[in-house]
Every structure is written in structure tokens, then in C-alpha cells.
Protein backbone atom coordinates (compact mmCIF):
# COMPACT_ATOMS: atom_id res chain seq x y z
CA UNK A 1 -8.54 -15.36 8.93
CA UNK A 2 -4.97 -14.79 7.83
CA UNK A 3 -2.72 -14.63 10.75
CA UNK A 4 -0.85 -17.55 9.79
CA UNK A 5 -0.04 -15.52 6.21
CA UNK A 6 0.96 -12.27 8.48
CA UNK A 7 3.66 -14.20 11.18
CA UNK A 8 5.03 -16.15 7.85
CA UNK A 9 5.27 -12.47 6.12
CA UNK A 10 6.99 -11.46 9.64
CA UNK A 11 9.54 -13.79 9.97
CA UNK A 12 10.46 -13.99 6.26
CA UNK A 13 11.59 -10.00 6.20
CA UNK A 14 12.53 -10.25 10.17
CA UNK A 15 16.37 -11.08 9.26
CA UNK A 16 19.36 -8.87 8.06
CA UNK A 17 19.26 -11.82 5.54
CA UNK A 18 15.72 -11.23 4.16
CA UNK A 19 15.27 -10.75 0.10
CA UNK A 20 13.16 -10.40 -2.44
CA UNK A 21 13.98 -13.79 -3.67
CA UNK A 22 13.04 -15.18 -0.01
CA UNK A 23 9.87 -14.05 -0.56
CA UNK A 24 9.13 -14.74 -4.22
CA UNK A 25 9.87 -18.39 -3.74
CA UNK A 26 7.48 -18.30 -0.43
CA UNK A 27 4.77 -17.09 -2.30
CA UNK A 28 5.05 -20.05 -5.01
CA UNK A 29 5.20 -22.65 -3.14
CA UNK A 30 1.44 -21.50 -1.93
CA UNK A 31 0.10 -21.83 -6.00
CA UNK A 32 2.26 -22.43 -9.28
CA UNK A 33 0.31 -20.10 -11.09
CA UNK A 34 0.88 -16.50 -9.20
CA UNK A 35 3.46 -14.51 -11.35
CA UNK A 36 5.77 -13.58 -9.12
CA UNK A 37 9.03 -11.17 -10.46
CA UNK A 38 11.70 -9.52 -8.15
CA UNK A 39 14.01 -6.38 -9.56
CA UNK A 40 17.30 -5.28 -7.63
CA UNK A 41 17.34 -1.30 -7.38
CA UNK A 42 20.53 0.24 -6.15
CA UNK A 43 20.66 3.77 -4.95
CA UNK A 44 22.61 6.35 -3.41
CA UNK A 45 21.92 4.80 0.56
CA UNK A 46 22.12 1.13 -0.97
CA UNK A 47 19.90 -1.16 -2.48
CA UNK A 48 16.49 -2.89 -1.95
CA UNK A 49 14.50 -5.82 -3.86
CA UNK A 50 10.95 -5.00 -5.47
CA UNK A 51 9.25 -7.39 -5.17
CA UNK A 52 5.31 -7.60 -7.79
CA UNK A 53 2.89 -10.39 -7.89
CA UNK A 54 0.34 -10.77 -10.29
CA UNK A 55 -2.92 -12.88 -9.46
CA UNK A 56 -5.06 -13.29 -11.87
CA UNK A 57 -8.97 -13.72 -12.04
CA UNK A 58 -10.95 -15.58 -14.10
CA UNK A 59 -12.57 -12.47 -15.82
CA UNK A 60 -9.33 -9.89 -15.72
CA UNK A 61 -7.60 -8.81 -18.59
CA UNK A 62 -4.83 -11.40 -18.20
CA UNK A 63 -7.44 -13.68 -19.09
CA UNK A 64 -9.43 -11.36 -21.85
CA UNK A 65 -11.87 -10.11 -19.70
CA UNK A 66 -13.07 -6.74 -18.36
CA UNK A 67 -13.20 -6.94 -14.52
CA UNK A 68 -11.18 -4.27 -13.28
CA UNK A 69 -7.89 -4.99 -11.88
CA UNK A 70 -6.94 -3.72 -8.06
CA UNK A 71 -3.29 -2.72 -6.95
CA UNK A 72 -2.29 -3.45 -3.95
CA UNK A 73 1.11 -1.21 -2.98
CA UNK A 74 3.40 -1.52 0.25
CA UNK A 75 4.51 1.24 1.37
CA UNK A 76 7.55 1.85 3.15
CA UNK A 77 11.50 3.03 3.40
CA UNK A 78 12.51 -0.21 4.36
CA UNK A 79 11.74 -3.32 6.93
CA UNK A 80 14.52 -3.00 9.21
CA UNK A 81 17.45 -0.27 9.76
CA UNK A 82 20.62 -2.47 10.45
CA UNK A 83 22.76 -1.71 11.46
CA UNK A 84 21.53 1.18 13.63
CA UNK A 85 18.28 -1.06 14.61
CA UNK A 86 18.02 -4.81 15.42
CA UNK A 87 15.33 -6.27 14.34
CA UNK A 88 11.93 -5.54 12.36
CA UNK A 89 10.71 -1.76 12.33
CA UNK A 90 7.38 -0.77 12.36
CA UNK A 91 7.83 1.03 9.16
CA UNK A 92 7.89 -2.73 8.11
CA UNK A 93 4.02 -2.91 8.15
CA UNK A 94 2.93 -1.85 4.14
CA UNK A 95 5.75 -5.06 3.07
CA UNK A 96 3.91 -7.37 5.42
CA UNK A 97 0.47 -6.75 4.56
CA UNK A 98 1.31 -7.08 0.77
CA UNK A 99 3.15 -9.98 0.96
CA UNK A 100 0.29 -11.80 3.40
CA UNK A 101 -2.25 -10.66 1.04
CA UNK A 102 -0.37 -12.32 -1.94
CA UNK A 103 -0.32 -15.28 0.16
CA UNK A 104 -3.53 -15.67 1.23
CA UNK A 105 -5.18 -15.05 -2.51
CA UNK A 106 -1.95 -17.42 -3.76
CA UNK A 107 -3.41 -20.39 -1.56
CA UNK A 108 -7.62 -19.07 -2.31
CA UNK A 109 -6.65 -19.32 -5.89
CA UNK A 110 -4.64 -23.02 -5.47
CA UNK A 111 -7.74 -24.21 -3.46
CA UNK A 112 -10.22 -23.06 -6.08
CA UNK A 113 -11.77 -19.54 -4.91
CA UNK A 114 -10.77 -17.37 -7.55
CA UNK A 115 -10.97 -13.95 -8.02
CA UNK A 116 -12.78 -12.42 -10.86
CA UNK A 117 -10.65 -9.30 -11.45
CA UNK A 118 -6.14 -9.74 -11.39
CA UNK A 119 -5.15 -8.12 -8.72
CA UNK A 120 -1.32 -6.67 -8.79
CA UNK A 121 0.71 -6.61 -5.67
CA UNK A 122 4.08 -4.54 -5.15
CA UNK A 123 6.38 -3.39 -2.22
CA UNK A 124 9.87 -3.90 -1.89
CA UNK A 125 12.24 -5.32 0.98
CA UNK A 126 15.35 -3.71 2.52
CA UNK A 127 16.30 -4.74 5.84
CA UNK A 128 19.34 -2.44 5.92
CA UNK A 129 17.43 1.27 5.04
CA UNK A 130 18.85 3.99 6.24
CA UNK A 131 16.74 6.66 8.59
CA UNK A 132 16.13 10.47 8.54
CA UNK A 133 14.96 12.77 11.24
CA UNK A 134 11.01 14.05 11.27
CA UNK A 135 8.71 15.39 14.13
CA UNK A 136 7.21 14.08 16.27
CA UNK A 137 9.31 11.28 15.51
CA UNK A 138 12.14 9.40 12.89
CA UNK A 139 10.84 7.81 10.09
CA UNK A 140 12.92 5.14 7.63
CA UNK A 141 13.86 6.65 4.26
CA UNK A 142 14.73 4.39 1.63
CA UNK A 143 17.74 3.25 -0.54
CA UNK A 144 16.18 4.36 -3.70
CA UNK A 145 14.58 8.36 -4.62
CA UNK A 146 11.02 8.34 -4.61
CA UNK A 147 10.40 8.31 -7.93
CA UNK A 148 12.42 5.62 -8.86
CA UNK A 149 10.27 3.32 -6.07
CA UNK A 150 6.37 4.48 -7.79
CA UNK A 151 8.24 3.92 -11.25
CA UNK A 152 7.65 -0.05 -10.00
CA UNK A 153 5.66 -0.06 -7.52
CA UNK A 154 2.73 1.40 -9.38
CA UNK A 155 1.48 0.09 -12.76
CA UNK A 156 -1.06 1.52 -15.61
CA UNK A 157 -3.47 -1.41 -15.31
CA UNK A 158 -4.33 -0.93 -11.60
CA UNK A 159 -7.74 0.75 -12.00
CA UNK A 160 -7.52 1.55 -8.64
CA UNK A 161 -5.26 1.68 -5.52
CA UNK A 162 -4.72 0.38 -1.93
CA UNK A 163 -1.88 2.34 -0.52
CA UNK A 164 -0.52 0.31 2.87
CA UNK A 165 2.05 2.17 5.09
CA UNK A 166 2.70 2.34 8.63
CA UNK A 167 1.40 5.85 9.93
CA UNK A 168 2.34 5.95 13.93
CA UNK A 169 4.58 8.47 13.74
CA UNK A 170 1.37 11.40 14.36
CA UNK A 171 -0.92 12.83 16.47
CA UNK A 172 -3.47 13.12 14.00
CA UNK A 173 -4.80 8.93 14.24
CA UNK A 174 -5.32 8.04 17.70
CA UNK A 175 -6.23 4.44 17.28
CA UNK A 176 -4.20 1.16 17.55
CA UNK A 177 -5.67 -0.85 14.13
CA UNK A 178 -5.50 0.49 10.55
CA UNK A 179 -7.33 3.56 9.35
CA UNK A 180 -8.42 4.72 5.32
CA UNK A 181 -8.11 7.66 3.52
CA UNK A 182 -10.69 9.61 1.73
CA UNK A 183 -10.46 8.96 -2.09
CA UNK A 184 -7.83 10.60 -4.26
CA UNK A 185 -7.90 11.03 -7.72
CA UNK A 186 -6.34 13.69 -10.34
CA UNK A 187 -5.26 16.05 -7.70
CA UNK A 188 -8.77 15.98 -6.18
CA UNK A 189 -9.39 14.38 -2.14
CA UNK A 190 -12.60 13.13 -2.61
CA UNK A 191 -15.11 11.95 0.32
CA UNK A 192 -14.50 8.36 1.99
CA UNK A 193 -15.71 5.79 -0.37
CA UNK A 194 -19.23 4.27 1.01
CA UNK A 195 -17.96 0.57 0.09
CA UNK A 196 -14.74 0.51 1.43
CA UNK A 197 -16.88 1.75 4.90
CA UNK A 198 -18.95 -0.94 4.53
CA UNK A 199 -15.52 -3.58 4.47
CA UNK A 200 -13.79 -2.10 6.65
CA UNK A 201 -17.08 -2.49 9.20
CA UNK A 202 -17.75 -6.09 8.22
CA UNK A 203 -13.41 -7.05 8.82
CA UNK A 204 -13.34 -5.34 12.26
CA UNK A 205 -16.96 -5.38 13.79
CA UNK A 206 -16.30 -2.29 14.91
CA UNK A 207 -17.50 1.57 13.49
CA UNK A 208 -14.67 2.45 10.51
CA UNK A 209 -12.04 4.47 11.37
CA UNK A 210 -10.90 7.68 8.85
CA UNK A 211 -8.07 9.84 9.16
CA UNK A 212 -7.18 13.12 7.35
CA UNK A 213 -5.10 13.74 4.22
CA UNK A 214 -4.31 17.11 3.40
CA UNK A 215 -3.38 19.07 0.05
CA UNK A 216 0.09 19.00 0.90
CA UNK A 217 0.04 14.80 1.50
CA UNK A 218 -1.23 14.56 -2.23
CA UNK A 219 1.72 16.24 -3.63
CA UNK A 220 5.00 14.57 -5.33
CA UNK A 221 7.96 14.18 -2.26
CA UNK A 222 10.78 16.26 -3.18
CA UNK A 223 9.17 19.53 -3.48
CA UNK A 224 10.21 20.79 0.13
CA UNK A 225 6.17 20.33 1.08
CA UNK A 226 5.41 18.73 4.55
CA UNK A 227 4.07 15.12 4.39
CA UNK A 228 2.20 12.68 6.59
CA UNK A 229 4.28 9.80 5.28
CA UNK A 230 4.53 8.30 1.82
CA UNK A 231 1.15 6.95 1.65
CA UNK A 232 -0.53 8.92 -0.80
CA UNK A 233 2.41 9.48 -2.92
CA UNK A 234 0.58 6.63 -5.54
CA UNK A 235 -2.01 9.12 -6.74
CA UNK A 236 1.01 11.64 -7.71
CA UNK A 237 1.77 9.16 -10.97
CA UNK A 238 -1.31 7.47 -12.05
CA UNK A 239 -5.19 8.88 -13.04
CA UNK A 240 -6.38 6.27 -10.96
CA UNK A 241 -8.62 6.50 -7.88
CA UNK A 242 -6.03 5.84 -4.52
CA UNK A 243 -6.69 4.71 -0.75
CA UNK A 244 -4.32 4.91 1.52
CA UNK A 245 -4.56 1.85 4.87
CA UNK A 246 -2.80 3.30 7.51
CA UNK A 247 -1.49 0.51 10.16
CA UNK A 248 -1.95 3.08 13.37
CA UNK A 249 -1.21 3.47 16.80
CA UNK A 250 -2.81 4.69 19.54
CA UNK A 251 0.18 7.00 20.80
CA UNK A 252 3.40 8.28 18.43
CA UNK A 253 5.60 5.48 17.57
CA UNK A 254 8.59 5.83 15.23
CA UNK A 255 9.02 4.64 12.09
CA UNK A 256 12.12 3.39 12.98
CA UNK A 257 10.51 1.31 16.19
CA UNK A 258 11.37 -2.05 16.88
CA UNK A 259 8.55 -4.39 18.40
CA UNK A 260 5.50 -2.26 16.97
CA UNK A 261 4.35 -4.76 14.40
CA UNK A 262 1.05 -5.60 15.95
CA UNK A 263 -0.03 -8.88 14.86
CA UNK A 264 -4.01 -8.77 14.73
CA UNK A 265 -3.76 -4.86 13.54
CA UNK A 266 -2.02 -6.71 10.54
CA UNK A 267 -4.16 -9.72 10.33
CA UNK A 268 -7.33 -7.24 10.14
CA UNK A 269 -5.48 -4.73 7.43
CA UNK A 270 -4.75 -7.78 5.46
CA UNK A 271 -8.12 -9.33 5.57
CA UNK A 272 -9.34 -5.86 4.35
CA UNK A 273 -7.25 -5.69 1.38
CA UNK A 274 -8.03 -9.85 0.51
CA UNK A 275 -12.09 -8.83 1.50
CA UNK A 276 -12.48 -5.22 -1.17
CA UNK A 277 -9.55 -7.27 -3.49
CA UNK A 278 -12.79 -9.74 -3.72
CA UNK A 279 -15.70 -6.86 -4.32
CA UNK A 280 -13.69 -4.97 -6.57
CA UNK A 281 -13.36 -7.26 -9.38
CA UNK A 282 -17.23 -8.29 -8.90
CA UNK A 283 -17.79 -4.64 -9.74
CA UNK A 284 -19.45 -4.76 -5.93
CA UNK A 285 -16.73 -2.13 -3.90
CA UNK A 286 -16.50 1.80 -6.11
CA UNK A 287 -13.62 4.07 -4.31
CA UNK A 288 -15.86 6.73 -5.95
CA UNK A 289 -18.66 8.28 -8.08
CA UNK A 290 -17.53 8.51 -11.40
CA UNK A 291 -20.85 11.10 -12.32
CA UNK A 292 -19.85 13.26 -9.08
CA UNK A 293 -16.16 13.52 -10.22
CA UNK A 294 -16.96 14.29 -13.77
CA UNK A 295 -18.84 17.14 -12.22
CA UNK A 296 -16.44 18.57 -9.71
CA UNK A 297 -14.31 18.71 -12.73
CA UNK A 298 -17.24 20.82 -14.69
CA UNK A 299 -17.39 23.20 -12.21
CA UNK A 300 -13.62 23.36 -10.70
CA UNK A 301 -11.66 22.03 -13.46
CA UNK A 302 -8.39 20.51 -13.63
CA UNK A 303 -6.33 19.52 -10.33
CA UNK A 304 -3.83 17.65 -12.23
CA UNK A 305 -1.24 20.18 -11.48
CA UNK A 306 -1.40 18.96 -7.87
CA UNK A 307 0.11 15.69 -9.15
CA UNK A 308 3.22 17.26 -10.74
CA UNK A 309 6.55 18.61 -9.49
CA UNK A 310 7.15 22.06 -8.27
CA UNK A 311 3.87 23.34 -9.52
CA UNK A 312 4.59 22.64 -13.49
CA UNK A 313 1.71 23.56 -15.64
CA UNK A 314 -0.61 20.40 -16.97
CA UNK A 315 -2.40 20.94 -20.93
């Protein structure tokens, strides 16, 4: 259980004062050993603190070993949209779940449970983002371009991806709890990994709950292309198999909503990415079949192109 991890995550980026720096020393105090850095980016519509903590397992490469290492990326524009919006938005949701996951592995790791594979967390937190208009509802945007945000947010060593963002603002995901993607590697939406099913039944108790990416989600922002949100915008700049973990709603609720940070939808999205963060290094939880892809790319070639700008031509 880790709702104790998601109200302290709340409260530390529910302020017009909340920082990176807030946070990093929060997530030391739970262990000594988590590697915890925060970077100031400042953009055209302000600034925002990324934030990227490194756990390591006893068997990850930190350490020598070869257990594969999982990212773990927050998505979002920003956690609150002072001074337009008091409070929290829902867009807040990706920040919250990374920053409770790096506190509940922080304090497994202090106690003694370690994880075999390092697991890398990122997001960033802005409590003064500025907003943009989008049907059926506003979303946040963020103080920093796009590619400037993956640039940190996503690293070469992950060898594969949880995606977390907020996704309310649709009529695509009818249910209040958090949702996965199918698998997306190399320009290629592959079917719903099997194991993260399996998780995502055990965390919940209830039958897993999919929702639809399209080609257009899997492109790069900027290229005039209508997205769901930012969530699968991690498989645009890295080879790497990507998830996305949709917080969800229900009915459409802006991004910009204050009040729609649903506690136990959090608490159950967090245990999720704590629970495959687990499998994953064990080599126990694939987000795909390696033989299957090398043969999709046999027969179909190439997608790659699908993860560049505009179209551009890959070798």
C-alpha cells in the first residue's frame, strides 16, 4: 500500500511554492543512497525543475550487473496553473505517481527489499504552467518545448518505459482508475503486453483496463498532428519498448481541473509502477516479444520514420 507516499507527493507539489529541490530533499530523507539530481529549465512561458532519481538494484548496471533497468517518466505540462488556477491540477497526476514511486522503492530499499534491476525515475515540477485550448477540453502546456522536456526526462539506459500522464480530457477511456497502452516500439503499436495484464489484475482485483493509441499519438508533437496527450511522446526518442499509464476518468475532465487528483486511482497507478518496477528487473514482466517484433520487421520493415519529425527519411 502506498497512499501515505501519494498524499506526501500531493502536498509537496500542492503549493505555488513547490520545487524540485522540495522534493529531492523529501525523497532522501526516506534512504541516503537514492541518487537524486534536480536541473532548472527556463523557457519561453517560464521555467520548471526536472527532477531524476536513480535507484539502484543489486544486479543493475550501476552495480555491474545485467538486469535490465526500467524508466519510470511523469508526464505532464505542469502541476498547477497559477495564477489562472488555485491549487493542484489534475494534469498534476504523472509528477505524483513518479515521485510516490521513488518514495516508496527509496524506503523498500532503506528497509532492505531491494530491487534487482536500477530503476530511473523523471518528471519535472512547475506549479505556475501556463494552459492552451484543446477539445473536448484545456489541457496544461508546459514552460519548456517538447523536446527540450524528453531530452531529460528520457535516458539511453531505460530498457524500457512507463509513461504516466493524466488522460481525462477524452471520450475515448470511460473509467475512473488508470488505464495502459498497447506496446510501442520503433514506430510500431504492438499488442498489450501479457505481463503488464497480469499486474495490473493482481494491483486492482479487478479485469485490466486498455485504451487506444493511434498512429498519430506515436508521432513527435510539433508536427501539426492531433494527439491524445503527451503520453506516448517517450517512444518518439528512444528504441526502447514504451507504456503509457493513463490516470482516467470516468467523464471529460480538464487538464487544467482543480480537485481531480483521485487519491486511491493514484495509490493503485503507483503500486503498479513499484509492482512491474519489481518483475522487470527479475526478468519476470516482457512489454513484448522480441521474436514477434523481429518478424513484423521481416515482413513490414522499418517504422522508424514514425519516430521522426515531419516525415524525415531514417537509413
Amino acid at each position: 500500500m502506498v497512499l501515505e507516499e501519494v498524499i506526501e507527493a500531493f502536498h509537496l507539489i500542492d503549493s505555488p511554492s513547490s520545487s524540485g529541490g522540495r522534493v529531492a530533499s523529501a525523497i532522501k530523507r526516506r534512504w541516503g543512497g537514492v541518487d537524486v539530481t534536480v536541473e532548472t529549465l527556463k523557457g519561453k512561458k517560464g521555467a520548471t525543475d526536472f527532477l531524476r532519481v536513480i535507484i539502484p538494484g543489486v544486479k543493475g548496471k550501476i552495480k555491474g550487473g545485467g538486469a535490465p533497468t526500467l524508466g519510470i517518466v511523469g508526464r505532464l505540462g505542469g502541476v498547477g496553473a497559477r495564477p489562472k488556477q488555485i491549487g493542484a491540477v489534475s494534469d498534476a497526476d504523472g509528477a505524483i505517481v513518479a515521485i510516490a514511486s521513488a518514495f516508496k522503492m527509496a524506503d523498500m530499499s532503506y528497509k532492505g527489499d531491494l530491487l534487482h534491476g536500477d530503476v530511473i525515475i523523471t518528471t519535472h515540477i512547475c506549479p505556475k504552467a501556463p494552459i492552451k485550448s484543446h477539445r473536448p477540453a484545456p489541457m496544461m502546456s508546459s514552460p519548456v518545448d517538447m523536446g527540450t522536456a524528453l531530452a531529460f526526462e528520457v535516458d539511453d539506459e531505460m530498457d524500457a518505459i512507463l509513461s504516466v500522464d493524466t488522460t481525462k480530457g477524452n471520450e475515448v477511456i470511460n473509467h475512473t482508475g488508470f488505464a495502459i497502452s498497447p506496446t510501442v516500439k520503433e514506430g510500431y503499436i504492438l499488442k498489450v503486453s501479457q505481463d503488464l495484464l497480469d499486474v495490473m489484475k493482481g494491483v486492482t482485483g479487478h479485469a485490466p483496463v486498455t485504451f487506444p493509441i493511434t498512429t498519430q499519438d506515436i508521432t513527435p508533437y510539433g508536427n501539426g498532428i492531433s494527439h491524445i496527450n503527451s503520453i506516448m511522446q517517450p517512444s518518439t526518442v528512444i528504441d526502447s519498448p514504451v507504456v503509457g499509464v493513463a490516470t482516467t476518468a470516468e467523464q471529460i475532465v480538464a487538464g487544467i481541473g482543480t480537485g481531480a487528483n483521485y487519491p486511491f486511482a493514484l495509490e493503485a497507478t503507483t503500486r503498479f509502477c513499484v509492482e512491474v518496477a519489481k518483475s522487470f528487473g527479475m526478468g519476470r514482466c516482457h512489454f513484448y516479444d522480441g521474436e514477434e517484433f523481429a518478424r513484423i520487421n521481416e515482413l513490414y520493415g522499418s517504422m522508424k520514420v514514425l519516430q521522426t519529425p515531419r516525415g524525415q527519411k531514417t537509413q
